[in-house]
Protein backbone atom coordinates (compact mmCIF):
# COMPACT_ATOMS: atom_id res chain seq x y z
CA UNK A 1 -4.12 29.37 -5.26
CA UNK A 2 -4.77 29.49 -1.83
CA UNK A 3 -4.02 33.17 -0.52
CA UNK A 4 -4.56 32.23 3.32
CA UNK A 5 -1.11 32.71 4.52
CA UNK A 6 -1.98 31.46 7.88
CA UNK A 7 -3.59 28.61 7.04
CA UNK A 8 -0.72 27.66 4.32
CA UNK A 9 1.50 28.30 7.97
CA UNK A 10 -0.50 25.91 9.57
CA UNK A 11 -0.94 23.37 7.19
CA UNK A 12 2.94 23.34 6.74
CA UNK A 13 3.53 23.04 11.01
CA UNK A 14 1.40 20.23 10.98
CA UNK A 15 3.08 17.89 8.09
CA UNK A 16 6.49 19.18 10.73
CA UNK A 17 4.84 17.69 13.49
CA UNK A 18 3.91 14.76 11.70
CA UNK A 19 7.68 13.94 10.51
CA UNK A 20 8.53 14.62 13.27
CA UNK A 21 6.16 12.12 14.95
CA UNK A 22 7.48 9.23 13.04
CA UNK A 23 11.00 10.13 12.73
CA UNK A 24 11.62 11.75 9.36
CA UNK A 25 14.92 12.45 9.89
CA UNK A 26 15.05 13.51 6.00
CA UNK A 27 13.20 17.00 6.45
CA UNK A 28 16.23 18.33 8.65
CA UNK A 29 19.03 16.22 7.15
CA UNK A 30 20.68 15.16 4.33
CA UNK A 31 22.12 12.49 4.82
CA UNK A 32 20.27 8.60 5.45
CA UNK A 33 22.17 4.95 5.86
CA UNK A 34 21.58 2.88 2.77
CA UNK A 35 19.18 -0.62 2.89
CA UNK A 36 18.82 -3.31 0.28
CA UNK A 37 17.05 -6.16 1.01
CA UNK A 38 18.72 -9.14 2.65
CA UNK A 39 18.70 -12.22 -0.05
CA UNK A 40 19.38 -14.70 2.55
CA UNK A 41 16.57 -13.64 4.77
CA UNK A 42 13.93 -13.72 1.79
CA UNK A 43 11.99 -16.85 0.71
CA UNK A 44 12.09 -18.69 -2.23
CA UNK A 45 8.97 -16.92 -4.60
CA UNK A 46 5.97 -19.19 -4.53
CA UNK A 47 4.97 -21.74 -7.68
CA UNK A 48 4.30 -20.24 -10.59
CA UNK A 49 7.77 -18.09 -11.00
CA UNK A 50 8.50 -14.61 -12.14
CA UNK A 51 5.45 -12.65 -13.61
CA UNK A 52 4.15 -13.35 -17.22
CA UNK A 53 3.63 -10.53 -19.66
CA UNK A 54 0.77 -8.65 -19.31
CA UNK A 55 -1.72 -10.10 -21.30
CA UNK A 56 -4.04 -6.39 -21.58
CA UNK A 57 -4.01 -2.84 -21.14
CA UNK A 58 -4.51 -2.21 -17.47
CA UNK A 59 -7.17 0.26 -18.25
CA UNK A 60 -9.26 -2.80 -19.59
CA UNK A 61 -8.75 -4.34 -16.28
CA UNK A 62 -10.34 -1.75 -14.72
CA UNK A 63 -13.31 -1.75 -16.65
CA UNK A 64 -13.93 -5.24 -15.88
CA UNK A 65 -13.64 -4.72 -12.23
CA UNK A 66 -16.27 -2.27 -12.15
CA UNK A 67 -18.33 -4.94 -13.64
CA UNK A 68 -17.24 -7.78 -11.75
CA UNK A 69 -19.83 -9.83 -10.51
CA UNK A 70 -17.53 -12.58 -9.26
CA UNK A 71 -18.30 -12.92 -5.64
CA UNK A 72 -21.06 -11.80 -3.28
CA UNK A 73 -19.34 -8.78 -2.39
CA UNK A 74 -20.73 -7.25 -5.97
CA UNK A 75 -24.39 -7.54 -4.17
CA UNK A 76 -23.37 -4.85 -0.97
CA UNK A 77 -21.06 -2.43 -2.76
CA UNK A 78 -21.46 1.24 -4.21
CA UNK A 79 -19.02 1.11 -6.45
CA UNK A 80 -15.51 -1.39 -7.27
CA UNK A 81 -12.91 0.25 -6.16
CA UNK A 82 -9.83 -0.88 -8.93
CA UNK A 83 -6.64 1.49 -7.14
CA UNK A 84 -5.31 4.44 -8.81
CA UNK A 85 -2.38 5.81 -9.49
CA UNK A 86 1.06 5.65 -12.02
CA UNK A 87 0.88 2.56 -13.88
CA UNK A 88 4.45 3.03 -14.67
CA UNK A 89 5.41 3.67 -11.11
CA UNK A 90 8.30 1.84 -9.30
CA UNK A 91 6.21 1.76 -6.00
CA UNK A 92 2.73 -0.21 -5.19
CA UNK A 93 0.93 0.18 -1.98
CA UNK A 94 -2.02 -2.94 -1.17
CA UNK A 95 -4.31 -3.31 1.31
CA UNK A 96 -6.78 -5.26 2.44
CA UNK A 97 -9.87 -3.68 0.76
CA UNK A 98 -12.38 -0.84 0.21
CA UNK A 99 -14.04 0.95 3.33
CA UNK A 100 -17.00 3.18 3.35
CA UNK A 101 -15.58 6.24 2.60
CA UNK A 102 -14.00 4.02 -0.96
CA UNK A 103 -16.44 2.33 -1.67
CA UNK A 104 -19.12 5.50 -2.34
CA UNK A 105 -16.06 7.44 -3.93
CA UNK A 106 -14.65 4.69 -6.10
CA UNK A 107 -11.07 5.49 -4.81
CA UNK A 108 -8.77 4.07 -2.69
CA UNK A 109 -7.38 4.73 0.94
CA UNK A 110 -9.49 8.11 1.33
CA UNK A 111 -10.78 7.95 4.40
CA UNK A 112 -8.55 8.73 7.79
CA UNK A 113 -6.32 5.58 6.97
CA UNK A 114 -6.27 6.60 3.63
CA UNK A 115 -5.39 10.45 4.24
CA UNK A 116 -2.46 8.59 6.52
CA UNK A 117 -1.33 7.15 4.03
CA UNK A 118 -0.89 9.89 1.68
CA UNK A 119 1.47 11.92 4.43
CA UNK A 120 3.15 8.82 4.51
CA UNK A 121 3.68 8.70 0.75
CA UNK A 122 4.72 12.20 0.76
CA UNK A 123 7.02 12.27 3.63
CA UNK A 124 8.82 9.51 1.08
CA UNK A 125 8.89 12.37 -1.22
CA UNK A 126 6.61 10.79 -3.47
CA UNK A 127 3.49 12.50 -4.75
CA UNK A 128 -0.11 10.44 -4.18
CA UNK A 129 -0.14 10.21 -8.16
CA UNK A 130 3.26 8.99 -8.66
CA UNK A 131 2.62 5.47 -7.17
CA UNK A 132 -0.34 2.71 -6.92
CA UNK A 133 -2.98 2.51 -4.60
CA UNK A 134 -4.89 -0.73 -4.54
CA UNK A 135 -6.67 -3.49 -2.32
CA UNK A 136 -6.67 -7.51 -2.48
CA UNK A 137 -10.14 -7.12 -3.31
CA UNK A 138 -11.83 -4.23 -4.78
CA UNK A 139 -15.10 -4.60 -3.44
CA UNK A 140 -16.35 -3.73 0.21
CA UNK A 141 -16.75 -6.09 2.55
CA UNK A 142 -19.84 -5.56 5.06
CA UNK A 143 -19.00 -4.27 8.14
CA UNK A 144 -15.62 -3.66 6.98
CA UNK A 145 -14.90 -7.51 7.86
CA UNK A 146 -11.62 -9.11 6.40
CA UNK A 147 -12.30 -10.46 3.67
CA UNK A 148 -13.20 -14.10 3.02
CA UNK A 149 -10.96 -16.75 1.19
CA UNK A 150 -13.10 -17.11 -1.51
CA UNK A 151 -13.42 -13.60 -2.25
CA UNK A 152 -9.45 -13.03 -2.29
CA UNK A 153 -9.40 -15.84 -4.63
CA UNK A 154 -11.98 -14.43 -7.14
CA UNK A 155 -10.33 -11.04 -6.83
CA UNK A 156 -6.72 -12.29 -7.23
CA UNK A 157 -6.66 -12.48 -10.66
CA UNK A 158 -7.13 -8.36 -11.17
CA UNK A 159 -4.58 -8.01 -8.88
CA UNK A 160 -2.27 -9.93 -10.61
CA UNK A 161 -2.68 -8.30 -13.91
CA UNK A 162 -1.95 -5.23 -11.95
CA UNK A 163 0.80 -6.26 -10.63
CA UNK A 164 1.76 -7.82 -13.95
CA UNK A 165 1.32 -4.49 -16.09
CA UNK A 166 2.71 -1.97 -13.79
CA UNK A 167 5.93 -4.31 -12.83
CA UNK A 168 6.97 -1.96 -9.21
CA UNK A 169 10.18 -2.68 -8.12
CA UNK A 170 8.85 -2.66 -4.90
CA UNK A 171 5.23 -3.74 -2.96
CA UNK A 172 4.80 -2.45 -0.26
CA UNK A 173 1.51 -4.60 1.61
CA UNK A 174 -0.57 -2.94 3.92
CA UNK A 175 -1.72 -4.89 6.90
CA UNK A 176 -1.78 -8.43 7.74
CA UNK A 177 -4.39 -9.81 5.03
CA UNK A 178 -2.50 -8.28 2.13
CA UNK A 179 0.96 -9.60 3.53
CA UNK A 180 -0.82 -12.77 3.78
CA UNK A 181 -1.81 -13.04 0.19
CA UNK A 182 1.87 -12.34 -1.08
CA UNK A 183 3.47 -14.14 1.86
CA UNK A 184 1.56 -16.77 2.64
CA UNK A 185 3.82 -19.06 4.27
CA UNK A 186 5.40 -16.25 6.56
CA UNK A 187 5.49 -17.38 10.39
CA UNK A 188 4.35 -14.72 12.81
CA UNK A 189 1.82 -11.29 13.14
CA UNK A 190 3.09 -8.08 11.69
CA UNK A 191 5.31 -7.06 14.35
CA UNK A 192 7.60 -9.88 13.72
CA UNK A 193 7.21 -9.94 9.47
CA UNK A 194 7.01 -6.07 9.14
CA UNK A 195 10.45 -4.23 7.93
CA UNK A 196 12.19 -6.63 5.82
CA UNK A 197 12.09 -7.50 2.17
CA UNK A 198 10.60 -10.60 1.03
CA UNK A 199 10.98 -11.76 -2.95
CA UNK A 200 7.69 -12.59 -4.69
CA UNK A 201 7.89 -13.92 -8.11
CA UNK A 202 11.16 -11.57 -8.75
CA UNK A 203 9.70 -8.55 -6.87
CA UNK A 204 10.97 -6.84 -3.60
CA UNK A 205 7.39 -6.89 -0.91
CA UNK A 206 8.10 -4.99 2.02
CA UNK A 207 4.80 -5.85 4.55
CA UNK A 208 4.32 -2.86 7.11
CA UNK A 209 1.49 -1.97 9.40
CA UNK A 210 -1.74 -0.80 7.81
CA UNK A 211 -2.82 2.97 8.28
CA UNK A 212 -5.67 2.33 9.90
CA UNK A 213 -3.73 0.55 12.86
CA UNK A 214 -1.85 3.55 13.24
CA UNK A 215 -5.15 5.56 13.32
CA UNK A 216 -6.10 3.45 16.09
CA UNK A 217 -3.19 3.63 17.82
CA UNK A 218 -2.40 7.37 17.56
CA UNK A 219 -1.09 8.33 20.76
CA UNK A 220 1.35 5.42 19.77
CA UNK A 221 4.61 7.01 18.05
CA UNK A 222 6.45 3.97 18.38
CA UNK A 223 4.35 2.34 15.82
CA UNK A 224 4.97 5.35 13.89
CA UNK A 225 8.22 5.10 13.85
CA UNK A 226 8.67 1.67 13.02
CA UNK A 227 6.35 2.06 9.97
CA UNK A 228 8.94 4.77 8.80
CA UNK A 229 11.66 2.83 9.63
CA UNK A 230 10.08 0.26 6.71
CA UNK A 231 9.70 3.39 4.21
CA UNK A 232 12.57 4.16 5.02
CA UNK A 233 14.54 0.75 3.69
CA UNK A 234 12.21 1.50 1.02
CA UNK A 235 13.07 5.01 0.22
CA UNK A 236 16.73 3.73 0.50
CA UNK A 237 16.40 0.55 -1.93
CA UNK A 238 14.63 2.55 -4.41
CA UNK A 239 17.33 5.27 -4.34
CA UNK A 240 15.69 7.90 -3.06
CA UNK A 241 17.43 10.97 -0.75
């Protein structure tokens, strides 16, 4: 246990500031509108339907991605980075893939972005370990470059059984190439899809900024807010106070 007292004091004034930054009204009240996603704004899910049954343990998913050899992101990486997390959990977090700081460690979002999105998660009043962290693909690409059609497409199929074991009530996608790859068909850039609820193949996907945009735009609260605004409706669908 840490016996610091003042850094325990400081630690705990700077999560404060950080609610406070986005607008998480929650630590000082009690109180929050409710949100439920709007069936009449939501599309129709994409061919193919609801989910199948999972056809494996999602451990032995896993294991295969950390052998994949699938695409020619196997040559550059350190490591496959599956996701971690609750595979019972109601809530699923994707992004767009490893970075450098992932790909050496083998886990996802652990870098600044990642380290975002963990305050994030717990200003939801959800611990790290009680939801899933994962990517659209689970190698690096070089240079940290979006990654390439045919790399999605080789990777898709882990995804899906991860999707397809876990079975969240809600995904929330991180970024414009992981909304993409659930929401293909959407018209517009973030700003315009973020902060509604979308069905997918019977599930609730809300698409919100990725961390590392707010990292980049960090002087910018309004972006912070309106990513909190998005937890929020999920926070609210999923019942939480």
């Amino acid at each position: 246990m840490d016996k610091d007292p003042d850094r325990n004091l400081s630690e705990i004034e700077e999560r404060l500031r950080f609610f406070k930054d986005i607008g998480a009204d929650f630590v000082f009240k009690t109180k929050r509108p409710p949100a439920r996603p709007d069936p009449a704004a939501s599309p129709a899910p994409p061919p193919g339907g609801e989910l199948p049954p999972p056809s494996r343990d999602i451990g032995l998913v896993h294991e295969e991605i950390l052998r994949c050899r699938k695409c020619s992101l196997a040559g550059g990486r350190t490591q496959a980075v599956p996701g971690e997390g609750n595979f019972r959990t109601e809530l699923m977090f994707v992004g767009e893939g490893p970075g450098h700081d992932e790909d050496v460690q083998g886990r996802p979002f652990i870098g600044r972005a990642g380290q975002l999105l963990t305050r994030i998660i717990a200003a939801m009043t959800y611990d790290r370990a009680d939801v899933f962290i994962t990517n659209i693909v689970k190698c690096r690409p070089p240079d940290n470059r979006v990654p390439h059609r045919d790399e999605v497409e080789a990777c898709a199929p882990y995804l899906l059984e991860q999707i397809g074991a876990i079975r969240p009530k809600v995904i929330v996608t991180l970024g414009k190439s992981a909304t993409d790859f659930f929401l293909p068909d959407a018209i517009g850039g973030m700003t315009s899809i973020r902060g509604r609820f979308y069905t997918w193949r019977g599930l609730q996907v809300m698409p919100t900024f990725h961390p590392s945009y707010l990292v980049r735009s960090e002087g910018n609260k309004e972006i912070k807010k309106m990513v909190w605004d998005d937890m929020r409706k999920v926070m609210a669908f999923l019942g939480k106070k």
